[in-house]
Every structure is written in C-alpha cells, then in structure tokens.
C-alpha atoms as a PDB file:
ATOM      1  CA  UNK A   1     -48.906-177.222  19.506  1.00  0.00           C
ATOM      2  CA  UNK A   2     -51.952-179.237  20.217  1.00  0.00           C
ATOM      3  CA  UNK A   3     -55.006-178.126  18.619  1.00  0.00           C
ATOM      4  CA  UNK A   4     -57.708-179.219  16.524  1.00  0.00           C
ATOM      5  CA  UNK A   5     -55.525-179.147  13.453  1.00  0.00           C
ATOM      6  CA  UNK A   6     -54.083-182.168  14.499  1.00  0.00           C
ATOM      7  CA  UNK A   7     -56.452-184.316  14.614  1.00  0.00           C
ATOM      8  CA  UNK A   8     -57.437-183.446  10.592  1.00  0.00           C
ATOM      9  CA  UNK A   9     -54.374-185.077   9.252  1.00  0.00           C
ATOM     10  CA  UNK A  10     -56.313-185.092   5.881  1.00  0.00           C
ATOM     11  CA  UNK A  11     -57.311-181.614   5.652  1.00  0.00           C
ATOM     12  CA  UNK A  12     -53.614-181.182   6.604  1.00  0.00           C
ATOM     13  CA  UNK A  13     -52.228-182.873   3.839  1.00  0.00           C
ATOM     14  CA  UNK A  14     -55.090-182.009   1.414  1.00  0.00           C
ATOM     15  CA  UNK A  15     -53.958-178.865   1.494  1.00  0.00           C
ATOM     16  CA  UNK A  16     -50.148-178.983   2.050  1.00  0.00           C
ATOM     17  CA  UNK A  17     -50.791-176.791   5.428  1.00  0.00           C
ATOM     18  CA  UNK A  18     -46.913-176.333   7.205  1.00  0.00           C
ATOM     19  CA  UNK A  19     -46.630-175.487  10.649  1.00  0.00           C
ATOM     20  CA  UNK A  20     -45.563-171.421  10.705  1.00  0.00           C
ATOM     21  CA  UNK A  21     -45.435-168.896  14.039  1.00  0.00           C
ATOM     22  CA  UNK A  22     -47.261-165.007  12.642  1.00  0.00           C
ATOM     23  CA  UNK A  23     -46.638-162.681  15.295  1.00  0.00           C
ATOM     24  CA  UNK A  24     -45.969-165.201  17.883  1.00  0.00           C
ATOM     25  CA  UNK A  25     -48.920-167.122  17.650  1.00  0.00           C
ATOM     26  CA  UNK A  26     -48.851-170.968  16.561  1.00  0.00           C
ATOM     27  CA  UNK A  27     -50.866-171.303  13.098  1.00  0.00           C
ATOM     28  CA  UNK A  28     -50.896-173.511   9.888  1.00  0.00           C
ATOM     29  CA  UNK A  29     -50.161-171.694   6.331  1.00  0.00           C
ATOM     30  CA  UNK A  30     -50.396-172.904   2.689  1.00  0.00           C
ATOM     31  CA  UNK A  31     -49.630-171.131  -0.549  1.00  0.00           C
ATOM     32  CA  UNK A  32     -52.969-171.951  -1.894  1.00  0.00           C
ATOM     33  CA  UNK A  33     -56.476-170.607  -1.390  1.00  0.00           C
ATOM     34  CA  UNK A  34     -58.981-172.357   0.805  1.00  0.00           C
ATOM     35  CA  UNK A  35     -62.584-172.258  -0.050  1.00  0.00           C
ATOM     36  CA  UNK A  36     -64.822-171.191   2.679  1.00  0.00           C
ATOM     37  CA  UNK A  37     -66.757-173.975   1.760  1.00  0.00           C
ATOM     38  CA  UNK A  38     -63.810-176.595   2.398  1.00  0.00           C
ATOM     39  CA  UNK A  39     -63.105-175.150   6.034  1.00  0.00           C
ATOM     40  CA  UNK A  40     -63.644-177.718   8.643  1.00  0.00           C
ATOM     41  CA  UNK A  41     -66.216-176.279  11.589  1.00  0.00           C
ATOM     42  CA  UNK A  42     -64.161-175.105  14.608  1.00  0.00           C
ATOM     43  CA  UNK A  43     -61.368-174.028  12.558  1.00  0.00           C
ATOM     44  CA  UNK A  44     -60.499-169.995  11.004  1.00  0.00           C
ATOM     45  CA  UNK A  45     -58.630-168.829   8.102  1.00  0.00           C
ATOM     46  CA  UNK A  46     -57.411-165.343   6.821  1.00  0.00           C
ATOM     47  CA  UNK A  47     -55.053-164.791   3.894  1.00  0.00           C
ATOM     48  CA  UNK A  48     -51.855-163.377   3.430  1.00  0.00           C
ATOM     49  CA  UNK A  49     -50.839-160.410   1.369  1.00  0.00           C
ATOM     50  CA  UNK A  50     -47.375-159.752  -0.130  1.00  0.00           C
ATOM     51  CA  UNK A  51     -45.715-156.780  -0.106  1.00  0.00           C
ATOM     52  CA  UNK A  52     -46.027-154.890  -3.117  1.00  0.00           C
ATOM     53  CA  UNK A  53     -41.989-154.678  -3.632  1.00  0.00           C
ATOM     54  CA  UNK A  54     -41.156-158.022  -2.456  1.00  0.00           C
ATOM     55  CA  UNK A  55     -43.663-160.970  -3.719  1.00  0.00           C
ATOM     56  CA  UNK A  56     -41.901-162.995  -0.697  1.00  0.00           C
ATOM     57  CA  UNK A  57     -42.114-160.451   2.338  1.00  0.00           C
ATOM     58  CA  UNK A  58     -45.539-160.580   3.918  1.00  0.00           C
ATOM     59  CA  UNK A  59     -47.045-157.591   4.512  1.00  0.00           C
ATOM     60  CA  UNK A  60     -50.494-158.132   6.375  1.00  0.00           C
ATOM     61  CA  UNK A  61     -53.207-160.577   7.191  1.00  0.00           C
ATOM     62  CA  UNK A  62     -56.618-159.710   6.125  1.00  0.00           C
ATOM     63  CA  UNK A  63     -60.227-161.293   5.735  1.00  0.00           C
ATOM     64  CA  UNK A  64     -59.773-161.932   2.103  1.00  0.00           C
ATOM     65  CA  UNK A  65     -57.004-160.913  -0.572  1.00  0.00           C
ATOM     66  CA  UNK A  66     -57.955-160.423  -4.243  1.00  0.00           C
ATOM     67  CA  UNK A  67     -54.383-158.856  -5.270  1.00  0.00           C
ATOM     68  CA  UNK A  68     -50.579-160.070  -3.975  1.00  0.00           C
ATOM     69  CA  UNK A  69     -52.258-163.398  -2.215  1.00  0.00           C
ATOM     70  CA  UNK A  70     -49.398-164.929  -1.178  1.00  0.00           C
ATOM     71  CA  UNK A  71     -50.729-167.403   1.632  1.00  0.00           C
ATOM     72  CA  UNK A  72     -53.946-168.681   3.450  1.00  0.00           C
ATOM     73  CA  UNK A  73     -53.636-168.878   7.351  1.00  0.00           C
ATOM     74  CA  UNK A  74     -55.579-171.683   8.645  1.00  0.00           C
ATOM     75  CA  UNK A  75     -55.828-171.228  12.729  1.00  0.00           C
ATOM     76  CA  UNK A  76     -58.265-173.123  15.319  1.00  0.00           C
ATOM     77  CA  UNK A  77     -58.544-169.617  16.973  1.00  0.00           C
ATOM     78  CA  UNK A  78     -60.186-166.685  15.248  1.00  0.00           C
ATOM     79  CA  UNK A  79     -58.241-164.113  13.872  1.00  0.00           C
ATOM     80  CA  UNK A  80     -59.091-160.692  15.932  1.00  0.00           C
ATOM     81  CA  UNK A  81     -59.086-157.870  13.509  1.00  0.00           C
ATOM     82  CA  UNK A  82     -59.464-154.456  15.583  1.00  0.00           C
ATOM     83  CA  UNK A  83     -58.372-152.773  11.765  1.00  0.00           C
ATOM     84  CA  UNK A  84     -59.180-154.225   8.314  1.00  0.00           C
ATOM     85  CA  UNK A  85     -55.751-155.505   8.567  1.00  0.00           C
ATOM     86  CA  UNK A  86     -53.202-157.092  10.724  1.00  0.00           C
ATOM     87  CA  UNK A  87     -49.648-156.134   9.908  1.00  0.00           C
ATOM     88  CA  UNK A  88     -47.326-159.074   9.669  1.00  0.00           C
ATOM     89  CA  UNK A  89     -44.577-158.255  12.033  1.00  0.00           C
ATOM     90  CA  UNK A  90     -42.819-161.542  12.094  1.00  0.00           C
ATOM     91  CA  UNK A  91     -43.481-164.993  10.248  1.00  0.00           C
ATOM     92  CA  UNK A  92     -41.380-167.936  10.414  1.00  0.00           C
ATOM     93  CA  UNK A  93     -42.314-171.214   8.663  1.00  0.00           C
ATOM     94  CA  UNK A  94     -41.733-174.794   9.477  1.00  0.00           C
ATOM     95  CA  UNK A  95     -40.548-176.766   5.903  1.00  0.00           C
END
C-alpha cells in the first residue's frame, strides 16, 4: 500500500498506527484517540465502535465515538458515509 501514510513515519509511530484491511479497503488503525488537531493535512480519520456484547468485535465506523471507542481509523482517503454509520463487515489487522 503506497500512500501518504508512508511517508509520515513519525506520525506513524507517534501514534502506534498498524497496518489493518476494514471492508476491503487498505487503512491504518490505533487503539487510541487522535485529536483533530494532530491530523496531518491530506490525511482522514473516523473511529471505531465496539460492539456492545463483545468489547473486541467491531461493530461500525462513525465520525466520532463518545461510548465503546475501541479504535481510530486513520486513512489518506475520506471515509464516505451515505448513513451516520458504516457497519464493520470485516477487519483484519496487521501486528
């Protein structure tokens, strides 16, 4: 995958982003929350919610998450959000 995100081997690091395919699209993810503030220009994010049975299943990708943030998706495409929501089909991260 060669996108901006890899030439911000700081930011990378900074924030302990892993390589992870949502839905079959090629992303970055961290456990943490990313400040708006702290987002490099040219690059997206969206945060993860859990489901509310399962703290490790993720359940949907949204703007922002107050309750059951489980990750922050960090993507140098924006994330397309015909719904409030995107449902997390499939997720598969690179440790």
């Amino acid at each position: 995958m060669e996108n901006l995100l890899e030439t911000m081997p700081e930011f990378v690091r900074d924030h302990d982003l892993k390589r992870c395919v949502v839905n079959g699209r090629e992303m970055y993810c961290t456990d943490e929350r990313i400040k708006d503030e702290d987002m490099p220009k040219g690059l997206y994010k969206a945060e993860v919610r859990s489901s509310d049975t399962d703290d490790d299943k993720w359940s949907t990708i949204e703007p922002s998450v107050l309750v059951n943030h489980c990750a922050t998706l960090v993507s140098d495409e924006p994330f397309k959000f015909e719904q409030p929501y995107i449902m997390v089909d499939t997720y598969d991260i690179e440790y």
